[in-house]
C-alpha atoms as a PDB file:
ATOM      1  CA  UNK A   1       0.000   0.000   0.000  1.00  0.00           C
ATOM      2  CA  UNK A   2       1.221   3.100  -0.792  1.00  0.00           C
ATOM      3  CA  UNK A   3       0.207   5.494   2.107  1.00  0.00           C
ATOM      4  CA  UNK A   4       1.339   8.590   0.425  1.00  0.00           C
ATOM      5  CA  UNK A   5      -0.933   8.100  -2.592  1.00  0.00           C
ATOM      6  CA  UNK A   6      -3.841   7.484  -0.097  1.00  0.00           C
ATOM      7  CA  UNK A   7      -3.237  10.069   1.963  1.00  0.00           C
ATOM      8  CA  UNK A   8      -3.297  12.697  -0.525  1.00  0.00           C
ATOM      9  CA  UNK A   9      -6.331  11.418  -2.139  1.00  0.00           C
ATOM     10  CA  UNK A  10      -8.525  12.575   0.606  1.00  0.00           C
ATOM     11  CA  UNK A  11      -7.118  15.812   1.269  1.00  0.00           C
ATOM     12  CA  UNK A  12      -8.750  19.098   0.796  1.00  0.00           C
ATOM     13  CA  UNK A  13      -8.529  21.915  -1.794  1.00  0.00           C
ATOM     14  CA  UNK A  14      -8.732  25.616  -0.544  1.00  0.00           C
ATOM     15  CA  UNK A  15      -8.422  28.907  -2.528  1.00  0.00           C
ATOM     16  CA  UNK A  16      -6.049  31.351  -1.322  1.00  0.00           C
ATOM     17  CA  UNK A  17      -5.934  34.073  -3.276  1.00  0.00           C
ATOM     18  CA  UNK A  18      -6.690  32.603  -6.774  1.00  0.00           C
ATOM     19  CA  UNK A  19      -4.363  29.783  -5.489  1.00  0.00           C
ATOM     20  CA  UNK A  20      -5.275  26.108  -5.355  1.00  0.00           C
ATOM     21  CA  UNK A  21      -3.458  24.813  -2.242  1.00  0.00           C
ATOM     22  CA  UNK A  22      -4.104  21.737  -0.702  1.00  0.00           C
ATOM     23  CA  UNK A  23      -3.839  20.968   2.903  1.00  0.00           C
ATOM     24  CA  UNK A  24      -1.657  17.482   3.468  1.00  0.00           C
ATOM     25  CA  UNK A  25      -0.006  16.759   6.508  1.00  0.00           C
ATOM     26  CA  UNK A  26       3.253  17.242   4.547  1.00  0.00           C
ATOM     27  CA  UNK A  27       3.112  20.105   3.488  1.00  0.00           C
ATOM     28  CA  UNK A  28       0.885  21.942   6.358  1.00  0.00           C
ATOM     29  CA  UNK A  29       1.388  19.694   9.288  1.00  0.00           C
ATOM     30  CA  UNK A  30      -2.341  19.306   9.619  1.00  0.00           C
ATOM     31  CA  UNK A  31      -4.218  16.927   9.706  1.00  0.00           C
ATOM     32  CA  UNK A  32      -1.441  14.909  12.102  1.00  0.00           C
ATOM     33  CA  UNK A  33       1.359  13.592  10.598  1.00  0.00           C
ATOM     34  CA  UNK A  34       1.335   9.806  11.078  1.00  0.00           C
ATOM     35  CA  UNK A  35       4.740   7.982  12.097  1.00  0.00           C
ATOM     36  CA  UNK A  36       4.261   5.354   9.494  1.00  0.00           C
ATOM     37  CA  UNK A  37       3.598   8.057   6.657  1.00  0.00           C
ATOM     38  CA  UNK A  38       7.012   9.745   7.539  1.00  0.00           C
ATOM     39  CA  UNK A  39       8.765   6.527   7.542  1.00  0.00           C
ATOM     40  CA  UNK A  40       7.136   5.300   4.379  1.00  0.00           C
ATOM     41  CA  UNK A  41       8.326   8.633   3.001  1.00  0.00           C
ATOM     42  CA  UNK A  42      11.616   8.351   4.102  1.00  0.00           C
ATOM     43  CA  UNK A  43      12.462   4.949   2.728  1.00  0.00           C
ATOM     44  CA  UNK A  44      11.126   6.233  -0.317  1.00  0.00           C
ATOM     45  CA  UNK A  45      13.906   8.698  -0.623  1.00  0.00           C
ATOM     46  CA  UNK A  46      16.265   6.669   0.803  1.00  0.00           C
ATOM     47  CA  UNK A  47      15.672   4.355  -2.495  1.00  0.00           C
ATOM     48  CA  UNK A  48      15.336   7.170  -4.843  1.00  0.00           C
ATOM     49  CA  UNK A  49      17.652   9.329  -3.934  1.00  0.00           C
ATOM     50  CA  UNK A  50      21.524   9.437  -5.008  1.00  0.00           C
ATOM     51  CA  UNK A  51      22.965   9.325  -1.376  1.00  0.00           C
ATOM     52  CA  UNK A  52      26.592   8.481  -2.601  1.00  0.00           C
ATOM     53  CA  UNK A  53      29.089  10.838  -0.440  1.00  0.00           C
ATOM     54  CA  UNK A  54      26.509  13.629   0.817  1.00  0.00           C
ATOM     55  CA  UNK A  55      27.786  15.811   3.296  1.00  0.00           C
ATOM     56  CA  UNK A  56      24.788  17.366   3.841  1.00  0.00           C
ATOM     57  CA  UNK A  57      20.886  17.224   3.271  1.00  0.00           C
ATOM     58  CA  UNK A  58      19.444  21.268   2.906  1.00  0.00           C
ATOM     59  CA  UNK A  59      16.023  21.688   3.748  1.00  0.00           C
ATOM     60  CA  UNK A  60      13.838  25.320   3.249  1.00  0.00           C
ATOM     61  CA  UNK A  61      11.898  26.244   6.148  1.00  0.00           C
ATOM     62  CA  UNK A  62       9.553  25.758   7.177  1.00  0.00           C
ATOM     63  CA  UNK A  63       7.904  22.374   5.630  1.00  0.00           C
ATOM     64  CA  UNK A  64      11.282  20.416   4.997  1.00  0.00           C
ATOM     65  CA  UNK A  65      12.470  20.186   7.860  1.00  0.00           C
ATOM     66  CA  UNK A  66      10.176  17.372   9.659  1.00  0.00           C
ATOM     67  CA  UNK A  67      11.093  15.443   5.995  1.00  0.00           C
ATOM     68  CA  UNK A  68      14.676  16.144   5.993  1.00  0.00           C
ATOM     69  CA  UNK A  69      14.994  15.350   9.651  1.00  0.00           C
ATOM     70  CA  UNK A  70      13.506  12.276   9.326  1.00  0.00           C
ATOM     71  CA  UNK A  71      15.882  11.422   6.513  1.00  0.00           C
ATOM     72  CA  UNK A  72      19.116  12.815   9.148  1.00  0.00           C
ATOM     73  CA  UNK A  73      17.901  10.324  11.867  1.00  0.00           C
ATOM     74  CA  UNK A  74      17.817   8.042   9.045  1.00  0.00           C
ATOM     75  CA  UNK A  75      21.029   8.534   7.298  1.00  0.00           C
ATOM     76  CA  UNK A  76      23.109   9.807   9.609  1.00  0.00           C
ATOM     77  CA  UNK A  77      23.537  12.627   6.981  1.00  0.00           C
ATOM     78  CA  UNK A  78      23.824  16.342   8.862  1.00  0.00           C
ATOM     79  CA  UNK A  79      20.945  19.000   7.785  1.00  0.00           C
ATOM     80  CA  UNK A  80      21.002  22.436   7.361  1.00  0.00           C
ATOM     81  CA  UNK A  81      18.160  24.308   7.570  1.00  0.00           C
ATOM     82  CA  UNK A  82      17.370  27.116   4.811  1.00  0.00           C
ATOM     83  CA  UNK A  83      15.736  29.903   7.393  1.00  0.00           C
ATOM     84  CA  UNK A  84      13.923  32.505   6.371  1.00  0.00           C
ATOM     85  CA  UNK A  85      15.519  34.576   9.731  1.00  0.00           C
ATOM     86  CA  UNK A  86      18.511  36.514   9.765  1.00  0.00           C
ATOM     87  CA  UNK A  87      21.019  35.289  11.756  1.00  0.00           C
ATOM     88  CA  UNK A  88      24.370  37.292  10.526  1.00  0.00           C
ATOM     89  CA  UNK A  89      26.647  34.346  11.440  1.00  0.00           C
ATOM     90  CA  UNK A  90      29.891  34.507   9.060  1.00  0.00           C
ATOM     91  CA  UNK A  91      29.109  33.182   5.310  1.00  0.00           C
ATOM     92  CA  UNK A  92      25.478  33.553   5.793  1.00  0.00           C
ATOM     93  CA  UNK A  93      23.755  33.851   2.352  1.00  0.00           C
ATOM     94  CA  UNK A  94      20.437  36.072   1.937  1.00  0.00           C
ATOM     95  CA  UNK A  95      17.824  34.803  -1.078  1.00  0.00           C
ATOM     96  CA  UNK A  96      15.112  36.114  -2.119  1.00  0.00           C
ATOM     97  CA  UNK A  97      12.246  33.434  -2.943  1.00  0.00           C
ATOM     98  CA  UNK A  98       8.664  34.253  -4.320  1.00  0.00           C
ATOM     99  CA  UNK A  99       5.915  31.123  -4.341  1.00  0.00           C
ATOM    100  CA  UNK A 100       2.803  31.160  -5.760  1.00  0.00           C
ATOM    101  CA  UNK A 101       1.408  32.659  -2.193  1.00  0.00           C
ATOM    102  CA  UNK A 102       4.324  34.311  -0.576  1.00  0.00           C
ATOM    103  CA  UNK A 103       7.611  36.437  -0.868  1.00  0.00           C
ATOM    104  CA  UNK A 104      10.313  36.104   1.526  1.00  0.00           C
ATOM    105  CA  UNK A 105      13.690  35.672   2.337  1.00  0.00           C
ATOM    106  CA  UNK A 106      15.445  32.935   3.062  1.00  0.00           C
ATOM    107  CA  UNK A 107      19.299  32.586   4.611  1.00  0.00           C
ATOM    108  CA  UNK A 108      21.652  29.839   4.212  1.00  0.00           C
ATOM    109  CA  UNK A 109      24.488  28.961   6.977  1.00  0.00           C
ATOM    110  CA  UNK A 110      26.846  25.936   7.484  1.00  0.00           C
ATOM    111  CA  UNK A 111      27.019  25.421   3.473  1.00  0.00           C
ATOM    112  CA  UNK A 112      30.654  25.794   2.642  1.00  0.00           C
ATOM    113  CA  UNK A 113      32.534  25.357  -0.886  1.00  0.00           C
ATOM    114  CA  UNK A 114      33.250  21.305  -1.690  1.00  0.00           C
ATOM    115  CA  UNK A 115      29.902  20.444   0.031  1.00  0.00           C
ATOM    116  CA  UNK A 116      27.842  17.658  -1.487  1.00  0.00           C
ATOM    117  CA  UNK A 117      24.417  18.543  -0.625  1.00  0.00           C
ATOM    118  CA  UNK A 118      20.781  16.749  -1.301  1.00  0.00           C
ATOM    119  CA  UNK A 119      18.274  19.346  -1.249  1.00  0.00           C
ATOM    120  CA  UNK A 120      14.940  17.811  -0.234  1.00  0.00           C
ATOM    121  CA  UNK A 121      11.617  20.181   0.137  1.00  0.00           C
ATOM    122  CA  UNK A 122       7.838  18.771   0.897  1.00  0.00           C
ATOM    123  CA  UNK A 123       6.201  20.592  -2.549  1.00  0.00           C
ATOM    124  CA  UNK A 124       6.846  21.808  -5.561  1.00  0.00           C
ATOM    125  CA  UNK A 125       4.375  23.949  -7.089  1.00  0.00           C
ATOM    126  CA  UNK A 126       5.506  27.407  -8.550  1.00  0.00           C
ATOM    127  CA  UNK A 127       9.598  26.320  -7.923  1.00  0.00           C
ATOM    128  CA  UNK A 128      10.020  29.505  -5.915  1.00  0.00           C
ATOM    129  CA  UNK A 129      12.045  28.512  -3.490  1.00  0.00           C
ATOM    130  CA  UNK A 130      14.163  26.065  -5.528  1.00  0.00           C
ATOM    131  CA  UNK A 131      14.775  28.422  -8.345  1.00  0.00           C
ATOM    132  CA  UNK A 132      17.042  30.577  -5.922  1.00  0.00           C
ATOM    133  CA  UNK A 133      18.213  28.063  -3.797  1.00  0.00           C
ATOM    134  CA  UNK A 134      19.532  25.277  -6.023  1.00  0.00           C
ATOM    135  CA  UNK A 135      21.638  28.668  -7.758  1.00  0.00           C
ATOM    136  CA  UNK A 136      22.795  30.293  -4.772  1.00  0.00           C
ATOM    137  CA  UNK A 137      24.046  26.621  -3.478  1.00  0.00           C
ATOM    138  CA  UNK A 138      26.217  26.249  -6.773  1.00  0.00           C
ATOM    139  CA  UNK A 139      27.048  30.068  -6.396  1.00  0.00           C
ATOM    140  CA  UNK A 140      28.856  29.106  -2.478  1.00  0.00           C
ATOM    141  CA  UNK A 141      30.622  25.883  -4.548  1.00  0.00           C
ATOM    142  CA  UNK A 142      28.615  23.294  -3.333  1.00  0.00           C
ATOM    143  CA  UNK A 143      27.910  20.180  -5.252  1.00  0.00           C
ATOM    144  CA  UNK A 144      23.984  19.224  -5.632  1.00  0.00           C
ATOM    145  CA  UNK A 145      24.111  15.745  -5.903  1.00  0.00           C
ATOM    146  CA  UNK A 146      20.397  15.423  -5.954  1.00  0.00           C
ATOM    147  CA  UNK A 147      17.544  16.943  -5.007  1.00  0.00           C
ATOM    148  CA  UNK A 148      14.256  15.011  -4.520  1.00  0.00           C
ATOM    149  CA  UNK A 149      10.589  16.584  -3.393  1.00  0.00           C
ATOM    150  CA  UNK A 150       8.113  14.661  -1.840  1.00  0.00           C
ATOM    151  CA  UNK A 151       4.746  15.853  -3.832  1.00  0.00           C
ATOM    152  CA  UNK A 152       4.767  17.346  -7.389  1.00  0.00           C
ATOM    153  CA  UNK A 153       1.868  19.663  -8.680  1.00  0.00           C
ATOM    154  CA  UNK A 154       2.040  19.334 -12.107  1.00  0.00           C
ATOM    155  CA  UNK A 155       0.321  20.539 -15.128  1.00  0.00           C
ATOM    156  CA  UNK A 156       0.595  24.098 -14.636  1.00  0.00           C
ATOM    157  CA  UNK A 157       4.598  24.486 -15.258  1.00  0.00           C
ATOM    158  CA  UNK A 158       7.614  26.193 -12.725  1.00  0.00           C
ATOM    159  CA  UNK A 159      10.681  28.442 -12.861  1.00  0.00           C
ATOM    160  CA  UNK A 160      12.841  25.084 -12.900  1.00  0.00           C
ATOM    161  CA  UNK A 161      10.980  23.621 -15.793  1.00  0.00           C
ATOM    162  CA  UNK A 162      13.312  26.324 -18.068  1.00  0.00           C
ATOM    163  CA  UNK A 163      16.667  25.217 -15.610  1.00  0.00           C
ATOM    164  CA  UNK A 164      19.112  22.256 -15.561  1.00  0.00           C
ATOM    165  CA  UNK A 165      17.210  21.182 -12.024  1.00  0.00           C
ATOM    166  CA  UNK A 166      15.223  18.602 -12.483  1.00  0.00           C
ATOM    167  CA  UNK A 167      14.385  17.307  -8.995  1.00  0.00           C
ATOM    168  CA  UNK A 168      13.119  13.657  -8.322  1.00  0.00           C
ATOM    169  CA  UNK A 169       9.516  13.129  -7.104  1.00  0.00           C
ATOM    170  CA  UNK A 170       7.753  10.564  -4.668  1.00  0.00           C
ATOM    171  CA  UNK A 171       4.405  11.319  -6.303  1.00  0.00           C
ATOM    172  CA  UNK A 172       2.944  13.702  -9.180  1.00  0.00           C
ATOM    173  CA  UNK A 173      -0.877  15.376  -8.786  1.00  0.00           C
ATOM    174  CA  UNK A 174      -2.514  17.809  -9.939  1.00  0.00           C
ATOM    175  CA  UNK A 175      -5.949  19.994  -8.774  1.00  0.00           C
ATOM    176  CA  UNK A 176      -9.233  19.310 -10.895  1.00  0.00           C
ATOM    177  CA  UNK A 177     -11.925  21.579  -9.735  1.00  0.00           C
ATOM    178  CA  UNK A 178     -12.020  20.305  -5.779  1.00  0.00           C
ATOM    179  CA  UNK A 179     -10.223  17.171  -6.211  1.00  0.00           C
ATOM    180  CA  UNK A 180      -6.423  16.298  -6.281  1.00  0.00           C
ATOM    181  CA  UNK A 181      -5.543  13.683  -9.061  1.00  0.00           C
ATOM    182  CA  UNK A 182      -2.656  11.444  -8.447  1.00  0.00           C
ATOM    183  CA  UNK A 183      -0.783  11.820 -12.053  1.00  0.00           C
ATOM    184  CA  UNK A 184       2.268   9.784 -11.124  1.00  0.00           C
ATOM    185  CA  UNK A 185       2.100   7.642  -7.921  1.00  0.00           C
ATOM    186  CA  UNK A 186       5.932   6.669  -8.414  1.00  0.00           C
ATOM    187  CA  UNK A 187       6.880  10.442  -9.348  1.00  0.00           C
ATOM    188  CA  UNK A 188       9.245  11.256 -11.714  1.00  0.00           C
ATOM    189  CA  UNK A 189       6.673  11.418 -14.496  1.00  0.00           C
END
């Protein structure tokens, strides 16, 4: 059984804006996010992911991180956290991100030159947030070995569909009036 797939097949689609967003405990944190979802999600990108020699996994804030520290725990792989809060640390690097429902900024620490990074984020929608983070990662001299996301919405295009980035998916769908379609239950597609 594929609990993703399931999960998301029952979830609800609200308007925000002229926005179809849908509410999934990955991406929102509500409804509860069940243990054996995470750790069926996990495994997933343990499998599909190209773990080979990653220093670190990079997460955005705020809905990577429960993902991405599942994967740490999982790995043993260190995460840095993308924050969207200043910190001024030395080597901290500002962005710039606009989504299909916000614009803000987001700050990158503990990323150094030679890192081999897996960037992992719960959505991809608009490609926002990826479209300045994958550059400004290459731009500090990491490596992005991969990058995987854990739900695609498709159909509508992003800023990384005109980029070298093409991150792996868990699972493609798309919004149909009130209802989200799985397109791809194996992602990628």
């Amino acid at each position: 059984m594929n609990r993703l797939s399931e999960s998301l097949r029952e979830t609800p689609i609200i308007e925000k804006e002229g926005y179809h967003y849908f509410v999934h405990p990955i991406s929102d944190g509500v409804p509860e996010l069940r243990p054996e979802l995470l750790r069926e999600i996990t495994v997933r990108i343990v499998r599909k992911a190209d773990l080979t020699d990653v220093d670190k996994i990079v997460a955005p804030e705020a809905m990577g991180i429960h993902i991405a520290t599942a994967l740490s725990l999982a790995t043993d792989i260190p995460l840095v956290v993308a924050r969207k809060r200043e910190y001024g640390l030395e080597g901290e690097v500002p962005l710039s991100k606009a989504t299909g429902y916000e614009e803000t900024d987001l700050y990158v620490n503990d990323v150094r030159e030679g890192d081999r990074v897996l960037v992992l984020d719960d959505v991809l929608s608009t490609g926002g947030t990826l479209s300045v983070l994958l550059p400004a990662l290459e731009d500090i001299g990491a490596e992005i070995v991969d990058t995987v996301i854990v739900i695609k919405k498709a159909g509508n295009g992003n800023e990384l569909d005109e980029t070298e980035y093409e991150p792996k998916t868990l699972v493609n769908v798309k919004v149909e009036g009130s209802d989200l379609v799985i397109v791809d239950e194996d992602g990628d597609g």
